[in-house]
C-alpha atoms as a PDB file:
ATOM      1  CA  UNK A   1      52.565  14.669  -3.280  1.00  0.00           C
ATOM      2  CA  UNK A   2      53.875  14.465  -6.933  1.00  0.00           C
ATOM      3  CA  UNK A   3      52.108  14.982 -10.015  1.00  0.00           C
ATOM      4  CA  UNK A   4      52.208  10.795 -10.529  1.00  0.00           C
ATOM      5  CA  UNK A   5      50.616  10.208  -7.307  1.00  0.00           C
ATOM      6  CA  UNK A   6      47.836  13.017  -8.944  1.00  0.00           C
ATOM      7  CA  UNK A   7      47.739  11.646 -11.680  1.00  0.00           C
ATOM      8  CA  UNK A   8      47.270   8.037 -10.422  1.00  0.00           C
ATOM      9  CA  UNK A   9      44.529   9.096  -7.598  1.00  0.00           C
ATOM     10  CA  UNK A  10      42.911  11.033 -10.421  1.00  0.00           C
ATOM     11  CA  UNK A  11      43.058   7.856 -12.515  1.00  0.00           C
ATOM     12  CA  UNK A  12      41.392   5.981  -9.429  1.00  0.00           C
ATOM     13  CA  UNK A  13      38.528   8.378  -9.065  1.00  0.00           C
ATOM     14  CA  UNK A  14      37.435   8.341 -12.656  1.00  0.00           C
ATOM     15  CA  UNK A  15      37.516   4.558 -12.732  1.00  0.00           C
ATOM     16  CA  UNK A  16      35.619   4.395  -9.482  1.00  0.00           C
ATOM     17  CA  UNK A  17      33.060   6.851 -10.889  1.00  0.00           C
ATOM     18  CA  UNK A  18      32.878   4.802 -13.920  1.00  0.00           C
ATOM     19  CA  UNK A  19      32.109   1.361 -12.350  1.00  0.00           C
ATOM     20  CA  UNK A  20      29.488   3.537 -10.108  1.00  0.00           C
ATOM     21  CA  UNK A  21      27.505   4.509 -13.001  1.00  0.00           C
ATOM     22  CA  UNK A  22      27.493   1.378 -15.039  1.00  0.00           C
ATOM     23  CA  UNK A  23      26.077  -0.374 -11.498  1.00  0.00           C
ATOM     24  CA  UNK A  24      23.061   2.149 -11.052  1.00  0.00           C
ATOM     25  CA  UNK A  25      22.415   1.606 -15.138  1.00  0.00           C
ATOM     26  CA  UNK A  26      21.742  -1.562 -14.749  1.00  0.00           C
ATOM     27  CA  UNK A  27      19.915  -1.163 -12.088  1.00  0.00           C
ATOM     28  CA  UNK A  28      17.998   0.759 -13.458  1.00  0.00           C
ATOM     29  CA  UNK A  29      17.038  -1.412 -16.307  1.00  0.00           C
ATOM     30  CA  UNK A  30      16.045  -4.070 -13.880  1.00  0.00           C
ATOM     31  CA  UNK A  31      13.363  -1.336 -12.454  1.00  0.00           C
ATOM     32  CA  UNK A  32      12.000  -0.206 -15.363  1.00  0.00           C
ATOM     33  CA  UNK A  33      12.144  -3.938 -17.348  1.00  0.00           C
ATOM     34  CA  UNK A  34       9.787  -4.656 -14.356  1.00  0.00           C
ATOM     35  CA  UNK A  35       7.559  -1.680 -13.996  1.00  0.00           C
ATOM     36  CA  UNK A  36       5.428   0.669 -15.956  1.00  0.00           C
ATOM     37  CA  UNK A  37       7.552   3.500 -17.683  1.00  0.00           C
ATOM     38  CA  UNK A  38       6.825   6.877 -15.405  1.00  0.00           C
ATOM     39  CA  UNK A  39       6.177   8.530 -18.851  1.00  0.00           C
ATOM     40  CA  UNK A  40       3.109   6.700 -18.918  1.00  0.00           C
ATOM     41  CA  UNK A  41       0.462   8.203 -16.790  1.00  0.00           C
ATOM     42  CA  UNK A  42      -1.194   5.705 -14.529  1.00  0.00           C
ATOM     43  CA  UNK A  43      -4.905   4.434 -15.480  1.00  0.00           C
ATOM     44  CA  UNK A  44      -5.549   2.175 -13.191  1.00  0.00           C
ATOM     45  CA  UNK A  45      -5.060  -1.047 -10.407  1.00  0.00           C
ATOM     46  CA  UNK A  46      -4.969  -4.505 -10.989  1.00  0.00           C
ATOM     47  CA  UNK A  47      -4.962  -7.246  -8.120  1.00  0.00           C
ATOM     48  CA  UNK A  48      -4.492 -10.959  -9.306  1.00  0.00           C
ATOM     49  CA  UNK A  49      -5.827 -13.034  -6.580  1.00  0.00           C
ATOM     50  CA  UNK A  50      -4.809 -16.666  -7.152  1.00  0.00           C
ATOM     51  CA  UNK A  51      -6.961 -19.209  -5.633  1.00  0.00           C
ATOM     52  CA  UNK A  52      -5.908 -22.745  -4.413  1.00  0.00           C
ATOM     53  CA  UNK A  53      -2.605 -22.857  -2.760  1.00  0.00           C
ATOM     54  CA  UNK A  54      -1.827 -25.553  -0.837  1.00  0.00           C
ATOM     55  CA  UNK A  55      -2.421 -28.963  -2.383  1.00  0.00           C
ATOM     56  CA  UNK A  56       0.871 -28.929  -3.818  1.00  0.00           C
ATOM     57  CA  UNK A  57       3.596 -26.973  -5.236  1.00  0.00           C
ATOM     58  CA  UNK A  58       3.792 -27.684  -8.950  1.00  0.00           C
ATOM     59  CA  UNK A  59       5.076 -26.240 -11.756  1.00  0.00           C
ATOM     60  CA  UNK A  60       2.253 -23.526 -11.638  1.00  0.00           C
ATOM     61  CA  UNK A  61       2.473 -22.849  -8.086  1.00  0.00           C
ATOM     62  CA  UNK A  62       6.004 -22.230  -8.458  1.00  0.00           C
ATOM     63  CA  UNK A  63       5.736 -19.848 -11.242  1.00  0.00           C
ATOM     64  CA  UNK A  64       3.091 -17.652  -9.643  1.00  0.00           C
ATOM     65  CA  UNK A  65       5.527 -17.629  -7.319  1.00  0.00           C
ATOM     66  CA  UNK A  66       8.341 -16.540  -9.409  1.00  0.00           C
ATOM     67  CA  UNK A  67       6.012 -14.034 -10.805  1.00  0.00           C
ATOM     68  CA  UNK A  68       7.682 -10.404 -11.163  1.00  0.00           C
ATOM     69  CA  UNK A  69       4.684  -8.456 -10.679  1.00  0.00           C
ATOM     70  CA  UNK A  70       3.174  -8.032  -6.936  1.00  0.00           C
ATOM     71  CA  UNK A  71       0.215 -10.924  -6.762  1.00  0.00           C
ATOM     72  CA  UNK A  72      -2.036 -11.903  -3.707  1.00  0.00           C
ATOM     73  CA  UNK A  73      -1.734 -15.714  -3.411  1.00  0.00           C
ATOM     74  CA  UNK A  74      -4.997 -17.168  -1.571  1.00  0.00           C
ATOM     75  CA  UNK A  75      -4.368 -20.707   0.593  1.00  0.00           C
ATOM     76  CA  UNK A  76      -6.300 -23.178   1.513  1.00  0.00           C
ATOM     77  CA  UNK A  77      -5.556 -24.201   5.165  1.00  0.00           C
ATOM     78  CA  UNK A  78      -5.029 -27.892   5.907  1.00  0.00           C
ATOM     79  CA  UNK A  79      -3.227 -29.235   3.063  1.00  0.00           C
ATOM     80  CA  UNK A  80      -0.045 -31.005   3.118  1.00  0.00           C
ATOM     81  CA  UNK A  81       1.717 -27.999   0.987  1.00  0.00           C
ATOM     82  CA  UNK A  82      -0.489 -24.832   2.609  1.00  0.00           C
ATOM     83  CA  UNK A  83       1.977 -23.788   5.298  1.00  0.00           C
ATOM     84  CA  UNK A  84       5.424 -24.193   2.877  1.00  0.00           C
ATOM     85  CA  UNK A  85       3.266 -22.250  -0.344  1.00  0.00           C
ATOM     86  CA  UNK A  86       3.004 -19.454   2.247  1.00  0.00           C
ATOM     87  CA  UNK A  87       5.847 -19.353   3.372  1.00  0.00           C
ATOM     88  CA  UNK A  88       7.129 -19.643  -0.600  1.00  0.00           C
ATOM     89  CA  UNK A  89       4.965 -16.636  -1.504  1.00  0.00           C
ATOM     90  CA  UNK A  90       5.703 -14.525   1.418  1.00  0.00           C
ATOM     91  CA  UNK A  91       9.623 -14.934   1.074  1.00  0.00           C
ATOM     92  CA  UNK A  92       8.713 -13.908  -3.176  1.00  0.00           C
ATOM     93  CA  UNK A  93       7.296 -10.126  -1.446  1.00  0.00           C
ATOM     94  CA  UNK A  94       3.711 -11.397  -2.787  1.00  0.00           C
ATOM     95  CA  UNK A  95       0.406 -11.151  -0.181  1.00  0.00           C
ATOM     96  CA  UNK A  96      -0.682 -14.191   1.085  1.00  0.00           C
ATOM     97  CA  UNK A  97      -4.576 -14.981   2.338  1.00  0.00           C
ATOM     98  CA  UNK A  98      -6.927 -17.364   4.048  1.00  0.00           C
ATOM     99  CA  UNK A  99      -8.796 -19.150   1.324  1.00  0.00           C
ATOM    100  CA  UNK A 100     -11.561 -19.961   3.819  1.00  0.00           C
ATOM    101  CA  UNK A 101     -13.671 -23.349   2.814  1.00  0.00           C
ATOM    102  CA  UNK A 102     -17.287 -22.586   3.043  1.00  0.00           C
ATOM    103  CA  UNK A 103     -20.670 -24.492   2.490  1.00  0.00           C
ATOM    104  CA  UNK A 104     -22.233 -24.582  -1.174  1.00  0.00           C
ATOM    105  CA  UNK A 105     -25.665 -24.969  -1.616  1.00  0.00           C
ATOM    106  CA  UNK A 106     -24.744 -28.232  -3.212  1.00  0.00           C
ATOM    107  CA  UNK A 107     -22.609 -29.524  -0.019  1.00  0.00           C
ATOM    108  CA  UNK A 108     -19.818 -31.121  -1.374  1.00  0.00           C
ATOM    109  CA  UNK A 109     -17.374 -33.453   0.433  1.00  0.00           C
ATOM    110  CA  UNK A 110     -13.922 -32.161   1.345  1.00  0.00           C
ATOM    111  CA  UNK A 111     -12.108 -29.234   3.544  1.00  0.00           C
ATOM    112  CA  UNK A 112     -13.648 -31.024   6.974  1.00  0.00           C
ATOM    113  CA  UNK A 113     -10.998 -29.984   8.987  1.00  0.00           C
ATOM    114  CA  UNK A 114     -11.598 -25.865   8.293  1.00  0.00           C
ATOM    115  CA  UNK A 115     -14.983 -25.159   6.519  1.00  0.00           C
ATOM    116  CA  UNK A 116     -17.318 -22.947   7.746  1.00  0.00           C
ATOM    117  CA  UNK A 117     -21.158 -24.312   7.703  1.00  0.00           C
ATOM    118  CA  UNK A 118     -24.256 -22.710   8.647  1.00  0.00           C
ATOM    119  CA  UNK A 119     -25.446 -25.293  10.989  1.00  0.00           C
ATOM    120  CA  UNK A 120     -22.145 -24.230  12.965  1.00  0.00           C
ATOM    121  CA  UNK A 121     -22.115 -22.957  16.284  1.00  0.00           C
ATOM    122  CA  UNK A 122     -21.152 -19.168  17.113  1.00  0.00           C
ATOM    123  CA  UNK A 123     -18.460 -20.450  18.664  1.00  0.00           C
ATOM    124  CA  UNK A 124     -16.903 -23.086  16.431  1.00  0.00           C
ATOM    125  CA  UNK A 125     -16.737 -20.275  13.486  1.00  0.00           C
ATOM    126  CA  UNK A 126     -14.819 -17.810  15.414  1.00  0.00           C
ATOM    127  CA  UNK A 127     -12.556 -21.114  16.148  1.00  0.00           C
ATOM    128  CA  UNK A 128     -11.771 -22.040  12.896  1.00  0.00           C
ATOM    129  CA  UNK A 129     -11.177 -18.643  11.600  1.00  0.00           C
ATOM    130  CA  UNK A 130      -8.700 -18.001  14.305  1.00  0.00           C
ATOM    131  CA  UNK A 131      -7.142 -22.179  13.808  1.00  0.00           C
ATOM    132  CA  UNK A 132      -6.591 -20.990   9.888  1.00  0.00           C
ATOM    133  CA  UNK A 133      -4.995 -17.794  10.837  1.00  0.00           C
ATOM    134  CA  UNK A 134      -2.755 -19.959  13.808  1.00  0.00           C
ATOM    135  CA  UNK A 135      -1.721 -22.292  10.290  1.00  0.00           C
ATOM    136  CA  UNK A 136      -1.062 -19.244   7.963  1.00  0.00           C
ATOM    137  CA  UNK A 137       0.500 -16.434  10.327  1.00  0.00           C
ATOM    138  CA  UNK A 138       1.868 -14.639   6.283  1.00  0.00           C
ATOM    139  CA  UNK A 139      -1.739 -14.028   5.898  1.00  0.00           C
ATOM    140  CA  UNK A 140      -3.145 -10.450   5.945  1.00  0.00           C
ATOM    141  CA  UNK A 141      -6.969 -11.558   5.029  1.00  0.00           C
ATOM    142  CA  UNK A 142      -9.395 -13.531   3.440  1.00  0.00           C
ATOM    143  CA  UNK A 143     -11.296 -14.652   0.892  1.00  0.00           C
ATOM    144  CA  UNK A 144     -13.951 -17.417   0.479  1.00  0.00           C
ATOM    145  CA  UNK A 145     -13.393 -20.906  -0.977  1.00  0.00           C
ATOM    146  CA  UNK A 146     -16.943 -21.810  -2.905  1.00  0.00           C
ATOM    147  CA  UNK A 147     -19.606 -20.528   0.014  1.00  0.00           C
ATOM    148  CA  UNK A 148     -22.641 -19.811  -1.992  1.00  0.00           C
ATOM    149  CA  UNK A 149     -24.689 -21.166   0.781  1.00  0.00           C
ATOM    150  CA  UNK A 150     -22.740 -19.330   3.768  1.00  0.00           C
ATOM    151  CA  UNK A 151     -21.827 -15.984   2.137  1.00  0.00           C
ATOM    152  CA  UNK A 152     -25.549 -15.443   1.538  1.00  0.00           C
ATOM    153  CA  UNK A 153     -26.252 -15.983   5.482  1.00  0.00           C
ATOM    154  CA  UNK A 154     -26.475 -12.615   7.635  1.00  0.00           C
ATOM    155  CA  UNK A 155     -25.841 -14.410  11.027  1.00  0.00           C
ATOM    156  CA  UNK A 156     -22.532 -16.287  10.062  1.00  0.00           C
ATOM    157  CA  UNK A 157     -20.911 -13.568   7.952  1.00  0.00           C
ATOM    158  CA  UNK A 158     -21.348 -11.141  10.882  1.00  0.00           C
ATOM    159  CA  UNK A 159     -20.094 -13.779  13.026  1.00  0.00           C
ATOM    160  CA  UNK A 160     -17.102 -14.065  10.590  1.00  0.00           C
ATOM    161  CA  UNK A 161     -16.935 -10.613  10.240  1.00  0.00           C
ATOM    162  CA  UNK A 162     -16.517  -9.848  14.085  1.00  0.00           C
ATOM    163  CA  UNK A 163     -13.617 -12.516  14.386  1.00  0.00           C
ATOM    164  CA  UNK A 164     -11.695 -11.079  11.141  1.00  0.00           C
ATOM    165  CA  UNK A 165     -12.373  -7.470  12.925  1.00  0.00           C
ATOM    166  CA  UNK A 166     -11.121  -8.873  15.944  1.00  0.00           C
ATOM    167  CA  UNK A 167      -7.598  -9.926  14.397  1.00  0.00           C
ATOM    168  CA  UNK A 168      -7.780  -7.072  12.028  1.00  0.00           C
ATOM    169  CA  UNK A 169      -7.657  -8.625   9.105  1.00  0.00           C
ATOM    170  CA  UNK A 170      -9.507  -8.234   5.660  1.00  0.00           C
ATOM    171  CA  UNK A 171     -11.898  -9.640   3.348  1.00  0.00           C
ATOM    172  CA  UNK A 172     -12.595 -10.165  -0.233  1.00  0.00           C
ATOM    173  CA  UNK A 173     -15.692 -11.441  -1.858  1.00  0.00           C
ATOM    174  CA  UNK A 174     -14.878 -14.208  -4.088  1.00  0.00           C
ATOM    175  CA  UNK A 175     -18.986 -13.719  -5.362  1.00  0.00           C
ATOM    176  CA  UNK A 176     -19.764 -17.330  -5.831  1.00  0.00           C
ATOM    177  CA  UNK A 177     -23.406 -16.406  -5.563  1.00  0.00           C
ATOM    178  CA  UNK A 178     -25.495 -13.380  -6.534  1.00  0.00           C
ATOM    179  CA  UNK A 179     -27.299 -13.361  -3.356  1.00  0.00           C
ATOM    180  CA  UNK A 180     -24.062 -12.654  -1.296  1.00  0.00           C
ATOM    181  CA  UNK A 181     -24.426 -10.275   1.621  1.00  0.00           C
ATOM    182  CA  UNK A 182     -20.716 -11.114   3.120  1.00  0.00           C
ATOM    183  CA  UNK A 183     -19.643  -7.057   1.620  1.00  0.00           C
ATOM    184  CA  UNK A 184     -22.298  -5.356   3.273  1.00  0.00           C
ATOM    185  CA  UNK A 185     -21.765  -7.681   6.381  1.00  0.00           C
ATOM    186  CA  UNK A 186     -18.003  -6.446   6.573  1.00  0.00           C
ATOM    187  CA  UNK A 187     -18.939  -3.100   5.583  1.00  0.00           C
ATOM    188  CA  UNK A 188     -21.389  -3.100   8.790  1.00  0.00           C
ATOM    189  CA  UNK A 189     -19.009  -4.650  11.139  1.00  0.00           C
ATOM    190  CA  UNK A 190     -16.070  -1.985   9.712  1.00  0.00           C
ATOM    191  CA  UNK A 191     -14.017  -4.763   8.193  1.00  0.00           C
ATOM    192  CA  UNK A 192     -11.868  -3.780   5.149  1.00  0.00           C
ATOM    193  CA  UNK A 193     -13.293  -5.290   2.136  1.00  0.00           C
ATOM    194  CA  UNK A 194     -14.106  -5.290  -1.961  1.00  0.00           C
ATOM    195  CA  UNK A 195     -15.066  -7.911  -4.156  1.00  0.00           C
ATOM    196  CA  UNK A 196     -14.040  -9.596  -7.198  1.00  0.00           C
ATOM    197  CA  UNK A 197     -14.943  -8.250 -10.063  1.00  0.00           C
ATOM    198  CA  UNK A 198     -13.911 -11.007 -12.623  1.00  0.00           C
ATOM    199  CA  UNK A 199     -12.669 -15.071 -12.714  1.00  0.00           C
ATOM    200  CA  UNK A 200     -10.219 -15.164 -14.987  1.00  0.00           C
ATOM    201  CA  UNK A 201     -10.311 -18.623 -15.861  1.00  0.00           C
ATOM    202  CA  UNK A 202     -13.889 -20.222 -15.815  1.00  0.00           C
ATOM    203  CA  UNK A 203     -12.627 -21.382 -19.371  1.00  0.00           C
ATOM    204  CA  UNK A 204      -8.982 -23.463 -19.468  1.00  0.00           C
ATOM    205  CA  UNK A 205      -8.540 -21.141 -22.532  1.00  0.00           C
ATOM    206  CA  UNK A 206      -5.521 -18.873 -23.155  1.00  0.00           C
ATOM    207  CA  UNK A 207      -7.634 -17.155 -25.620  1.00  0.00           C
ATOM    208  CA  UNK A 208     -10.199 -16.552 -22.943  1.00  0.00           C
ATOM    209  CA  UNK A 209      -8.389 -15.604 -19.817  1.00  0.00           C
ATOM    210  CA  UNK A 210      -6.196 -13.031 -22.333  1.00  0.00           C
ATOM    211  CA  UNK A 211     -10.237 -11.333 -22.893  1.00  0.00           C
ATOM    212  CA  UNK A 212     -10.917 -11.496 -19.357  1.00  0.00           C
ATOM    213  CA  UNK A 213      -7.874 -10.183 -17.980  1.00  0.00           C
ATOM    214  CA  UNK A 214      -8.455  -7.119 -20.390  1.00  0.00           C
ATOM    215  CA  UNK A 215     -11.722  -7.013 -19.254  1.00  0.00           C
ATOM    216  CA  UNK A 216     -10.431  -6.482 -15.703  1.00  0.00           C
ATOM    217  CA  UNK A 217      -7.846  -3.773 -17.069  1.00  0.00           C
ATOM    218  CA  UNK A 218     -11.322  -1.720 -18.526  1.00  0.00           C
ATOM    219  CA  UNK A 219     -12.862  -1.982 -14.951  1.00  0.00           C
ATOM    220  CA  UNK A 220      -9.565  -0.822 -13.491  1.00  0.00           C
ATOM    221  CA  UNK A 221      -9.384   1.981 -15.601  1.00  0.00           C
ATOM    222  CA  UNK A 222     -12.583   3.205 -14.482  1.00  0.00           C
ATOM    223  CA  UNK A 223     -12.618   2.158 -10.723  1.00  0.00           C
ATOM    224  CA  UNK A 224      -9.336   2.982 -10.296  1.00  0.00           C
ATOM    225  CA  UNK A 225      -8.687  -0.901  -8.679  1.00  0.00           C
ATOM    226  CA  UNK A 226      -9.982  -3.991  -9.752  1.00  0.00           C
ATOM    227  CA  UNK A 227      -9.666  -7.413  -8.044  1.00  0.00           C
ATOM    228  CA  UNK A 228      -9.518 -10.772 -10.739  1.00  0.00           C
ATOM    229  CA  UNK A 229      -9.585 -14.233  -9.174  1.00  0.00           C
ATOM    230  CA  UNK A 230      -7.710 -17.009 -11.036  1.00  0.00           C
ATOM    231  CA  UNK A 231      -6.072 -20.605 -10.623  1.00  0.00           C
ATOM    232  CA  UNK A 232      -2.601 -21.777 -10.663  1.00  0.00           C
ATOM    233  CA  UNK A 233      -3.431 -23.515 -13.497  1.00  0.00           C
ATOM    234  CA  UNK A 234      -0.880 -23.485 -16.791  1.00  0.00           C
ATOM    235  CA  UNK A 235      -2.939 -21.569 -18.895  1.00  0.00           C
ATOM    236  CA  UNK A 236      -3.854 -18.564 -16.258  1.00  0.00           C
ATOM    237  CA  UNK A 237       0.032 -18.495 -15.753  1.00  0.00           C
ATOM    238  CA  UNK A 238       0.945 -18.609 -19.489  1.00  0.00           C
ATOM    239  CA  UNK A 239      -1.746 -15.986 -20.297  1.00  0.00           C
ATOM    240  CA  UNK A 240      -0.885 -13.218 -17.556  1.00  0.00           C
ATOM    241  CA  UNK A 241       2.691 -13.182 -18.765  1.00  0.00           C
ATOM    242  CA  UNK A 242       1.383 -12.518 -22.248  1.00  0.00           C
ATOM    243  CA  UNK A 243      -0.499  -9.734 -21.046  1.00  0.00           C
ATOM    244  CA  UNK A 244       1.693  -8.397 -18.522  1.00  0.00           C
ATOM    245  CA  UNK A 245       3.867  -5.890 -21.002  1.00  0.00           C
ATOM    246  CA  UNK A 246       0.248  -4.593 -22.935  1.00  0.00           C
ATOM    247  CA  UNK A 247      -1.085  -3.795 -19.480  1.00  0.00           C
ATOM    248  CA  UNK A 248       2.182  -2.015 -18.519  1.00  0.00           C
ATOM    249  CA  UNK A 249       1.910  -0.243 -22.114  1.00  0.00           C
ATOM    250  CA  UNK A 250      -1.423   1.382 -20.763  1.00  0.00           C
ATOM    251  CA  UNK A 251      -0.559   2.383 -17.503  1.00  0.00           C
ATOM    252  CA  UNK A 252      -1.671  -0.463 -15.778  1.00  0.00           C
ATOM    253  CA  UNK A 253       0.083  -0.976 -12.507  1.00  0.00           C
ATOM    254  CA  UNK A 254      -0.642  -4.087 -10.250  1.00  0.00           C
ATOM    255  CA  UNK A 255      -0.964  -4.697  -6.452  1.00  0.00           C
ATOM    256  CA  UNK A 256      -1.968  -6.730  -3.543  1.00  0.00           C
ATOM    257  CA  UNK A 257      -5.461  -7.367  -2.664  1.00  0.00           C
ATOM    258  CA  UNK A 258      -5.151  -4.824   0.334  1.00  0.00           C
ATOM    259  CA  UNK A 259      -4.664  -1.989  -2.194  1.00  0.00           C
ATOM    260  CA  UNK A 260      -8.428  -2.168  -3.388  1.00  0.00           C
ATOM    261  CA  UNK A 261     -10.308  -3.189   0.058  1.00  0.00           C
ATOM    262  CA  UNK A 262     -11.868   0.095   1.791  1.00  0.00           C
END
């Protein structure tokens, strides 16, 4: 081999090498644009459950969607859009849920086809769990839609709580009422399961949801894991992108709801 073959094959590697290093740099960059730095210690667990997929896939939907931090997106079963958000949200690497209809104290009309009621049969509960899970195969739990009447019922939570055993899938509390027994009832039964420990967005208020989310970061930071339920509203979107690089600032890393059930 001559010394111009060397010196061309030598001229190869380096260049090779080169190209190889400015790939993994920006690479790199991607990572750590999208993730806390590792300098910063972790302090604590955030999961953003977002309510009310399903009745259509609007601007808001879509940008949960396109969200670049891990989020748990809850769907209501039975709407023309449920199955397709789903499947949106499960192709995005986010969590996707039952949002399981349930009877208020104040019985409002709507979500026939899938809500839970105590008047209901054994029977017809276990069915509709199972008909929601059938709709939504992404979905690794549940949490309730509304429910202040049901959730504070011992007999159908442990009813629901045998049937999500049975498929071995979770639960969250959305805590719609203060008289909910639906933890303890999954606790009993050995179902996986936390609650929520904030709503983001009881106020259509950037202002607001900024305070909340930060509450949710304190509670994090001290539990190690905190769940916050919001909306795919404009506002909740617009104000969890404005928080996201404070909360990465003080360690705050962010999961699915499966990360805090136990």
């Amino acid at each position: 081999m001559t010394k111009k073959t060397d010196k061309s094959l030598s001229a190869l590697f380096f260049l090779v090498i080169g190209l190889l290093a400015i790939i993994l740099f920006n690479n790199l960059k991607e990572v750590t644009a999208d993730t806390p730095s590792e300098e910063i210690p972790v302090s604590g667990v955030i999961c953003f459950i977002i309510d009310d997929f399903g009745y259509n896939l609007s601007n808001e939907v879509r940008g949960f969607i396109n969200l670049d931090i891990p989020i748990t997106c809850s769907v209501l079963p039975g709407h023309p859009y449920s199955q397709r958000s789903a499947q949106l949200a499960n192709e995005a690497r986010h969590q996707v849920i039952v949002h399981l209809p349930m009877e208020t104290h104040d019985r409002r009309a709507g979500e026939e086809k899938f809500i839970i009621t105590k008047s209901m049969s054994d029977d017809e509960i276990r069915s509709r769990i199972r008909d929601a899970f059938l709709e939504l195969p992404q979905a690794k739990g549940m949490n309730n839609h509304q429910g202040s009447l049901v959730t504070e019922n011992i007999h159908v939570m442990q009813i629901v709580a045998e049937e999500l055993k049975s498929l071995g899938k979770y639960f969250v509390d959305s805590r719609t009422t203060k008289e909910t027994v639906a933890e303890q009832v999954m606790k009993s039964a050995g179902v996986p399961v936390d609650h929520r420990r904030v709503f983001l967005d009881n106020e259509n208020s950037i202002r607001y949801i900024r305070k909340q989310i930060q509450h949710l970061a304190k509670i994090a930071k001290t539990e190690g894991v905190a769940i916050g339920i919001g909306h795919p509203r404009k506002k909740t979107l617009q104000a969890i992108k404005q928080e996201i690089p404070s909360l990465k600032q003080q360690g705050i890393h962010f999961g699915y709801a499966s990360a805090a059930v136990r």
